[in-house]
PDB file of N, CA and C in Angstrom:
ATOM      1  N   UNK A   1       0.840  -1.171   0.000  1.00  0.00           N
ATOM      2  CA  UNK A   1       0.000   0.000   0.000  1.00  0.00           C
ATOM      3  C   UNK A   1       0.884   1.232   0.000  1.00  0.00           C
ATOM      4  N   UNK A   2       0.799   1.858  -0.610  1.00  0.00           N
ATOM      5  CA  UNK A   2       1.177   3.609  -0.931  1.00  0.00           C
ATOM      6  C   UNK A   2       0.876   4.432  -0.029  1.00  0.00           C
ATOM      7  N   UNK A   3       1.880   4.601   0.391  1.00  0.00           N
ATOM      8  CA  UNK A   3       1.642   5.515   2.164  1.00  0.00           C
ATOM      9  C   UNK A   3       1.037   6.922   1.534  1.00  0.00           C
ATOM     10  N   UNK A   4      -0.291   7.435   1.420  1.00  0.00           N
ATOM     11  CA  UNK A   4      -0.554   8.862   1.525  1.00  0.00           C
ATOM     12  C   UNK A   4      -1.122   9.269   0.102  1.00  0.00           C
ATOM     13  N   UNK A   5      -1.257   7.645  -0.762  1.00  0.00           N
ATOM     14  CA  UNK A   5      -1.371   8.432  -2.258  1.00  0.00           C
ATOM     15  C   UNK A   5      -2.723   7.955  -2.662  1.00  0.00           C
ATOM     16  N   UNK A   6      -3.196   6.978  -2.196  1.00  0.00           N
ATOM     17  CA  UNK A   6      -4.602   6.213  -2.461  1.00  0.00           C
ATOM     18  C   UNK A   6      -5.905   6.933  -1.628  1.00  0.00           C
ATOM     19  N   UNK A   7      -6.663   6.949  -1.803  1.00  0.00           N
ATOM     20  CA  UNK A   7      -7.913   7.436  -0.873  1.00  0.00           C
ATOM     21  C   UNK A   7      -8.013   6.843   0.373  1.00  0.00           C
ATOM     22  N   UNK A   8      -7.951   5.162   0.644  1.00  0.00           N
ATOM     23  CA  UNK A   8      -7.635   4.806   1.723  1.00  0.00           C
ATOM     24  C   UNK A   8      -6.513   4.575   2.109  1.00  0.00           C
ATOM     25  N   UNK A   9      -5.491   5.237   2.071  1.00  0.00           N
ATOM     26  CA  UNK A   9      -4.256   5.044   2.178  1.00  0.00           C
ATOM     27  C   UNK A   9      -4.009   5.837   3.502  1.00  0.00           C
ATOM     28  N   UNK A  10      -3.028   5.234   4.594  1.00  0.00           N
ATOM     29  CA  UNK A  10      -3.271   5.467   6.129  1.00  0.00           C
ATOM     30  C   UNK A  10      -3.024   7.092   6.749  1.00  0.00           C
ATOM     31  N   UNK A  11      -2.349   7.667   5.698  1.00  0.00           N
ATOM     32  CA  UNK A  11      -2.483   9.259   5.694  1.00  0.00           C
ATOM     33  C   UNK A  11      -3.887   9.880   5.555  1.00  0.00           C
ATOM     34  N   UNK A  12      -4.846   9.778   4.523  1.00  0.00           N
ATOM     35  CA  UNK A  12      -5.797  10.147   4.172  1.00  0.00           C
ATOM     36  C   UNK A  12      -7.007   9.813   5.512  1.00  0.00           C
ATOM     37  N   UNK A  13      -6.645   7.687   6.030  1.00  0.00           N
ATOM     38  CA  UNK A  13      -7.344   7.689   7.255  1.00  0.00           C
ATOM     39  C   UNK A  13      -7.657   8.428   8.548  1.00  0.00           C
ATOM     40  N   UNK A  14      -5.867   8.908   8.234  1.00  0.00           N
ATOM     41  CA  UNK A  14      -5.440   9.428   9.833  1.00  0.00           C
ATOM     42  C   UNK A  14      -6.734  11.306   9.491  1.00  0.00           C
ATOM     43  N   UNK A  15      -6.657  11.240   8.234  1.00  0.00           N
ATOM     44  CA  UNK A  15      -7.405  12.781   8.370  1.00  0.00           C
ATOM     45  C   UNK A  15      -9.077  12.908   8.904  1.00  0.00           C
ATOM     46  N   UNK A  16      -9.618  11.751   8.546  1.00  0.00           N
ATOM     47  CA  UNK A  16     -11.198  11.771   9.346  1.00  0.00           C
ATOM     48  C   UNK A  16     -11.288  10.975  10.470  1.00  0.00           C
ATOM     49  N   UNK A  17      -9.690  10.749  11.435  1.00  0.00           N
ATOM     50  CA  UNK A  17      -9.870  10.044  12.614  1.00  0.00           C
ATOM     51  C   UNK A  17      -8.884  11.065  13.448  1.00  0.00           C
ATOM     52  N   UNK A  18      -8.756  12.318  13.448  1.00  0.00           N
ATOM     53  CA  UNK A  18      -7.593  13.118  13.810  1.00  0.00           C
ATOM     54  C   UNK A  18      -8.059  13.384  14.983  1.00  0.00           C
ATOM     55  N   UNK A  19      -9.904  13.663  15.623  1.00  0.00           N
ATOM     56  CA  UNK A  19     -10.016  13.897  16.666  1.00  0.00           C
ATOM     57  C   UNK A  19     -10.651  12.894  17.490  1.00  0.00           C
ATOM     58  N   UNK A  20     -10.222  11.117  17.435  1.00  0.00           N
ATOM     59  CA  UNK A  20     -11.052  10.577  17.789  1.00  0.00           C
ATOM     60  C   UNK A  20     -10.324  10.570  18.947  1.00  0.00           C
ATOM     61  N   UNK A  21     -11.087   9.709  20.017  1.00  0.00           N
ATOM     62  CA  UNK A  21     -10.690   9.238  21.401  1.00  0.00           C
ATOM     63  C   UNK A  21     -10.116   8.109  21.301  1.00  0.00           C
ATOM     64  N   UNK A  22      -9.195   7.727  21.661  1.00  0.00           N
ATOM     65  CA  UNK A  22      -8.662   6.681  21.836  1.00  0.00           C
ATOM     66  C   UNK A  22      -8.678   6.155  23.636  1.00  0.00           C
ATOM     67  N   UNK A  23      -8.292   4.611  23.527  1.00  0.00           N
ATOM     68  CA  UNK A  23      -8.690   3.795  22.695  1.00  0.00           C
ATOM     69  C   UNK A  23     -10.074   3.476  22.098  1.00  0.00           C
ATOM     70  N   UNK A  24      -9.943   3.020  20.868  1.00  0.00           N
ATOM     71  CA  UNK A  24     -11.290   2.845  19.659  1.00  0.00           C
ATOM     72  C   UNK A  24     -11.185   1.908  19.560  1.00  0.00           C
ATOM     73  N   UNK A  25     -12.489   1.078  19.417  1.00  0.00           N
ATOM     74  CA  UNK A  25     -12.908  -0.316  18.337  1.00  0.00           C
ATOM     75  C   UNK A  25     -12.986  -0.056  17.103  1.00  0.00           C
ATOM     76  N   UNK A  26     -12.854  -0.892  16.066  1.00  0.00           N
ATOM     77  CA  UNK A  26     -13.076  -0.551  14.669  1.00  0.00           C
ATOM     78  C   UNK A  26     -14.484  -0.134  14.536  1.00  0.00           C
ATOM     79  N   UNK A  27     -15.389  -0.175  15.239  1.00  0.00           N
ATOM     80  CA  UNK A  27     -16.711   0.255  14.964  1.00  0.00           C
ATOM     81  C   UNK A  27     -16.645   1.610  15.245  1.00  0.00           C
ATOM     82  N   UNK A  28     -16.239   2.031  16.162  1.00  0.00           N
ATOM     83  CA  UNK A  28     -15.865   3.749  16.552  1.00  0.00           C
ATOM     84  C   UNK A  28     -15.057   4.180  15.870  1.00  0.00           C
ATOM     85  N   UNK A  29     -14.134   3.330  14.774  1.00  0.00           N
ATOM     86  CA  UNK A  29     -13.297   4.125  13.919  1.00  0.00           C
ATOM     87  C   UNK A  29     -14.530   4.318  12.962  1.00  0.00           C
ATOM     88  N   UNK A  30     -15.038   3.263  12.561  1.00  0.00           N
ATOM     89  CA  UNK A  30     -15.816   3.518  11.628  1.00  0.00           C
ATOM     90  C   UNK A  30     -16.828   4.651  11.256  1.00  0.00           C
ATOM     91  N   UNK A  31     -17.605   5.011  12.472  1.00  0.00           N
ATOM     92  CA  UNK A  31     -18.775   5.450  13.274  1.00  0.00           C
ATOM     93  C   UNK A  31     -18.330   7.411  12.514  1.00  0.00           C
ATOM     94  N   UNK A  32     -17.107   7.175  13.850  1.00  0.00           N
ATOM     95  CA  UNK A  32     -15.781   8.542  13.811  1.00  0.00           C
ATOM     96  C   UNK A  32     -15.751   9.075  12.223  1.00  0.00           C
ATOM     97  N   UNK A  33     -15.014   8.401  11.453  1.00  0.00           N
ATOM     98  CA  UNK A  33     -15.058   8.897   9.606  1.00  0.00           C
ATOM     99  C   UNK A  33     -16.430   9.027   9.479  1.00  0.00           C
ATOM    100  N   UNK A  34     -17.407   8.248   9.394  1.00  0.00           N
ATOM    101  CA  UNK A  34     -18.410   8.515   8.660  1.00  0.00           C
ATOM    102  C   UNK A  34     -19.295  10.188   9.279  1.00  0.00           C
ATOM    103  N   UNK A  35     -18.754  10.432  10.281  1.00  0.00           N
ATOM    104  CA  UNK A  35     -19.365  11.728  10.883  1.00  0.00           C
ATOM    105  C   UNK A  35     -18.550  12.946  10.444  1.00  0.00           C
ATOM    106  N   UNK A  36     -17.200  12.357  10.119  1.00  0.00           N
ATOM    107  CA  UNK A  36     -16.392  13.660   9.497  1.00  0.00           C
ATOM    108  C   UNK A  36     -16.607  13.620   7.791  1.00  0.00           C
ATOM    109  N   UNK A  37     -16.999  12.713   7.385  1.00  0.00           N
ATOM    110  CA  UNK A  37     -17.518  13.439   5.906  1.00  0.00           C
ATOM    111  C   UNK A  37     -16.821  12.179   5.240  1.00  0.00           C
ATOM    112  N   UNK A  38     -16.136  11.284   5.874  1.00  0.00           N
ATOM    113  CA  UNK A  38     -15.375  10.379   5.081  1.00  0.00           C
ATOM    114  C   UNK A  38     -15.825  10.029   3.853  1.00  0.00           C
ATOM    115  N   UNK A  39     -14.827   9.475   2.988  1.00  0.00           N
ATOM    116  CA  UNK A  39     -15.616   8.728   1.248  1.00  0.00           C
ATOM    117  C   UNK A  39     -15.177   7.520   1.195  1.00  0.00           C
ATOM    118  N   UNK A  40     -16.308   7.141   0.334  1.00  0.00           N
ATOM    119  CA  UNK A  40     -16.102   5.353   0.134  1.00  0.00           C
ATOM    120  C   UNK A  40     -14.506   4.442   0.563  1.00  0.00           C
ATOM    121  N   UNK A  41     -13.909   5.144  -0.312  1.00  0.00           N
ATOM    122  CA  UNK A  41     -12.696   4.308  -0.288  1.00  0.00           C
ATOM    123  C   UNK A  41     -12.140   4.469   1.066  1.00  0.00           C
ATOM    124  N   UNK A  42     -12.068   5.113   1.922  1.00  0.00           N
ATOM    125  CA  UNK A  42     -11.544   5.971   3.030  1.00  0.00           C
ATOM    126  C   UNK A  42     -12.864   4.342   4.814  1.00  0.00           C
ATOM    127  N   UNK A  43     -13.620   4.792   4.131  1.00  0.00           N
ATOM    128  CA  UNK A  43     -14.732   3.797   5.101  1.00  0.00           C
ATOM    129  C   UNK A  43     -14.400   2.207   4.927  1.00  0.00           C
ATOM    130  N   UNK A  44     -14.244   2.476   3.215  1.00  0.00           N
ATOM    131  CA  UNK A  44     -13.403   0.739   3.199  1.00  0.00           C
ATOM    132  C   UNK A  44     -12.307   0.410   3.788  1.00  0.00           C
ATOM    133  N   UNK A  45     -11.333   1.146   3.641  1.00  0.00           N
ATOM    134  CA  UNK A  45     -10.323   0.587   4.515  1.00  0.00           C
ATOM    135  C   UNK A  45     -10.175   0.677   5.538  1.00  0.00           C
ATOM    136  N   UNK A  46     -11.322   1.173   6.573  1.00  0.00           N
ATOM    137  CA  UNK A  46     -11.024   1.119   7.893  1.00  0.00           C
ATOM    138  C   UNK A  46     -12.232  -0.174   8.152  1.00  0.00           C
ATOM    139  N   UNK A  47     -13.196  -0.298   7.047  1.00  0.00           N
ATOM    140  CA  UNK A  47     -14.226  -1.834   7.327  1.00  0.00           C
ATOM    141  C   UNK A  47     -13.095  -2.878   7.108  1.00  0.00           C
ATOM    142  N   UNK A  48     -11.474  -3.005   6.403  1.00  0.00           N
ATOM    143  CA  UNK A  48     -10.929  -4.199   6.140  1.00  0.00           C
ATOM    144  C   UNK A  48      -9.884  -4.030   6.886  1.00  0.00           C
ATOM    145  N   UNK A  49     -10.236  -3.160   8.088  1.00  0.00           N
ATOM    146  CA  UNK A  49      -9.171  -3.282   9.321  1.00  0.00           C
ATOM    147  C   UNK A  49      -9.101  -4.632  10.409  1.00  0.00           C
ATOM    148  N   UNK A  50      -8.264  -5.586  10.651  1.00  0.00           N
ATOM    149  CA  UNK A  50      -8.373  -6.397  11.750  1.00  0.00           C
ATOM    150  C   UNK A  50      -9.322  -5.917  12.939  1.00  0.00           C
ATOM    151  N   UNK A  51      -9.775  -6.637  13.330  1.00  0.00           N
ATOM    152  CA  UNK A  51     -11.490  -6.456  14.364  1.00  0.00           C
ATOM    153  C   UNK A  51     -10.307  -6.073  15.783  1.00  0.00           C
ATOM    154  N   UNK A  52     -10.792  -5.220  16.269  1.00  0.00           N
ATOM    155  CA  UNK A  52     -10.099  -4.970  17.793  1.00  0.00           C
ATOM    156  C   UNK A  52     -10.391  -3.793  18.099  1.00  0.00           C
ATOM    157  N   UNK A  53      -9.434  -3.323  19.236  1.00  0.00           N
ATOM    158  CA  UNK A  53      -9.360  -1.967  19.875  1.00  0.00           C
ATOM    159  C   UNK A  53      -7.781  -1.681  19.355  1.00  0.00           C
ATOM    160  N   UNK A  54      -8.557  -0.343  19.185  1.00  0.00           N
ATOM    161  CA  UNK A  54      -7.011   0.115  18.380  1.00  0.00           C
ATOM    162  C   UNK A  54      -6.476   1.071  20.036  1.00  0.00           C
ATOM    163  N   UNK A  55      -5.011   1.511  19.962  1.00  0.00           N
ATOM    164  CA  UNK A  55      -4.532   2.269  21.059  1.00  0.00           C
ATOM    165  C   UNK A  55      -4.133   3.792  20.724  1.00  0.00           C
ATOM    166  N   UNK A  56      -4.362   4.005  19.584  1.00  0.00           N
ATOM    167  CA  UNK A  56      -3.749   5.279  19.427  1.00  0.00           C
ATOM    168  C   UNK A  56      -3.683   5.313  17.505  1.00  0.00           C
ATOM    169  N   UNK A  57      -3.470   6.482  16.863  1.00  0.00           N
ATOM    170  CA  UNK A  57      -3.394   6.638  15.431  1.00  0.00           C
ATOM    171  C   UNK A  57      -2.252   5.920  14.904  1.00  0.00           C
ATOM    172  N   UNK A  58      -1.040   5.341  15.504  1.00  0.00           N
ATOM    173  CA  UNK A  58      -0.013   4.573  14.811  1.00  0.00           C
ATOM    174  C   UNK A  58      -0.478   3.017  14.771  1.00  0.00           C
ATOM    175  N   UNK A  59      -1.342   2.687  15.969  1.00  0.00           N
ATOM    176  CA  UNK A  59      -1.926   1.463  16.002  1.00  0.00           C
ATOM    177  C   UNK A  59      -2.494   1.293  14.564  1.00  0.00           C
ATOM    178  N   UNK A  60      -3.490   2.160  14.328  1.00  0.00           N
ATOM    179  CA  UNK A  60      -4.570   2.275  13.486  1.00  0.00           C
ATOM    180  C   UNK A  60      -3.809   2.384  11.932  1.00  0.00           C
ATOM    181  N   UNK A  61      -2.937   2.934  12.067  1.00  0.00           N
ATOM    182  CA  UNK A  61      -1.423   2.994  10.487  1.00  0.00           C
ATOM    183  C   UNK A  61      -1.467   1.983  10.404  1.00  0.00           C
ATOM    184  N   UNK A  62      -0.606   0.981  11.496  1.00  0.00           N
ATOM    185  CA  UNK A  62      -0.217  -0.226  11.748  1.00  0.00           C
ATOM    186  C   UNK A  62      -0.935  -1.599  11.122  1.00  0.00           C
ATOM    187  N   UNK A  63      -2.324  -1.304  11.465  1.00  0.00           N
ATOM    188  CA  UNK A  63      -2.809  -2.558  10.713  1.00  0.00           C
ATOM    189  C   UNK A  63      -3.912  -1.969   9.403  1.00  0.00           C
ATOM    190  N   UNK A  64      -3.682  -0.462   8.955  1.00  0.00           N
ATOM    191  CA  UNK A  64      -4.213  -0.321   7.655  1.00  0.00           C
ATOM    192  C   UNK A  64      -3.121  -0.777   6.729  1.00  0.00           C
ATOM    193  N   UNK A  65      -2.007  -0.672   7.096  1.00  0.00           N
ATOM    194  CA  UNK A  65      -0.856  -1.482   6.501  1.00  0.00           C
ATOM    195  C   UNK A  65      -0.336  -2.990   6.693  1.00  0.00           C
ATOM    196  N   UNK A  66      -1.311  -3.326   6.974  1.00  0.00           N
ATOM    197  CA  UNK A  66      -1.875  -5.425   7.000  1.00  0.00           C
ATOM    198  C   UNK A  66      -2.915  -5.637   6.180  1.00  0.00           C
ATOM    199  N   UNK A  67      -3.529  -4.608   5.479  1.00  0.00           N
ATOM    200  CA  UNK A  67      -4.520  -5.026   5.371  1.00  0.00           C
ATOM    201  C   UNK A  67      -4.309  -4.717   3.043  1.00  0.00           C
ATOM    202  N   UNK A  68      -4.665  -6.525   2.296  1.00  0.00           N
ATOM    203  CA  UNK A  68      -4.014  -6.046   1.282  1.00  0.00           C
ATOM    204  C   UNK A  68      -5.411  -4.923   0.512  1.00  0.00           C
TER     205      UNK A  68
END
């Protein structure tokens, strides 16, 4: 994955999750973008995130970059 150049690419994520609370479940990541205006591609890659609680925005890098 292309750090920062794709729509869901974990730069673009980090921009409609910049004021969330941590720690988040992927459902509160999800929840979080879709209230800041997020777009398709941007909602997909946080729906083909590993299921958990994330700890912080590098967590959340971390496994958008696991995910092909």
């Amino acid at each position: 994955m292309s750090r920062g150049l794709g729509a869901g690419a974990p730069a673009n994520i980090s921009k409609y999750l910049k004021d969330i609370r941590f720690p988040a479940h992927k459902a509160d990541l999800l929840r979080h973008a879709v209230r800041e205006g997020a777009k398709e591609p941007v909602l997909d890659a946080i729906e083909k995130l590993p299921d958990g609680n994330y700890i912080n925005m590098a967590d959340v890098i971390t496994g958008a970059g696991k995910v092909e």
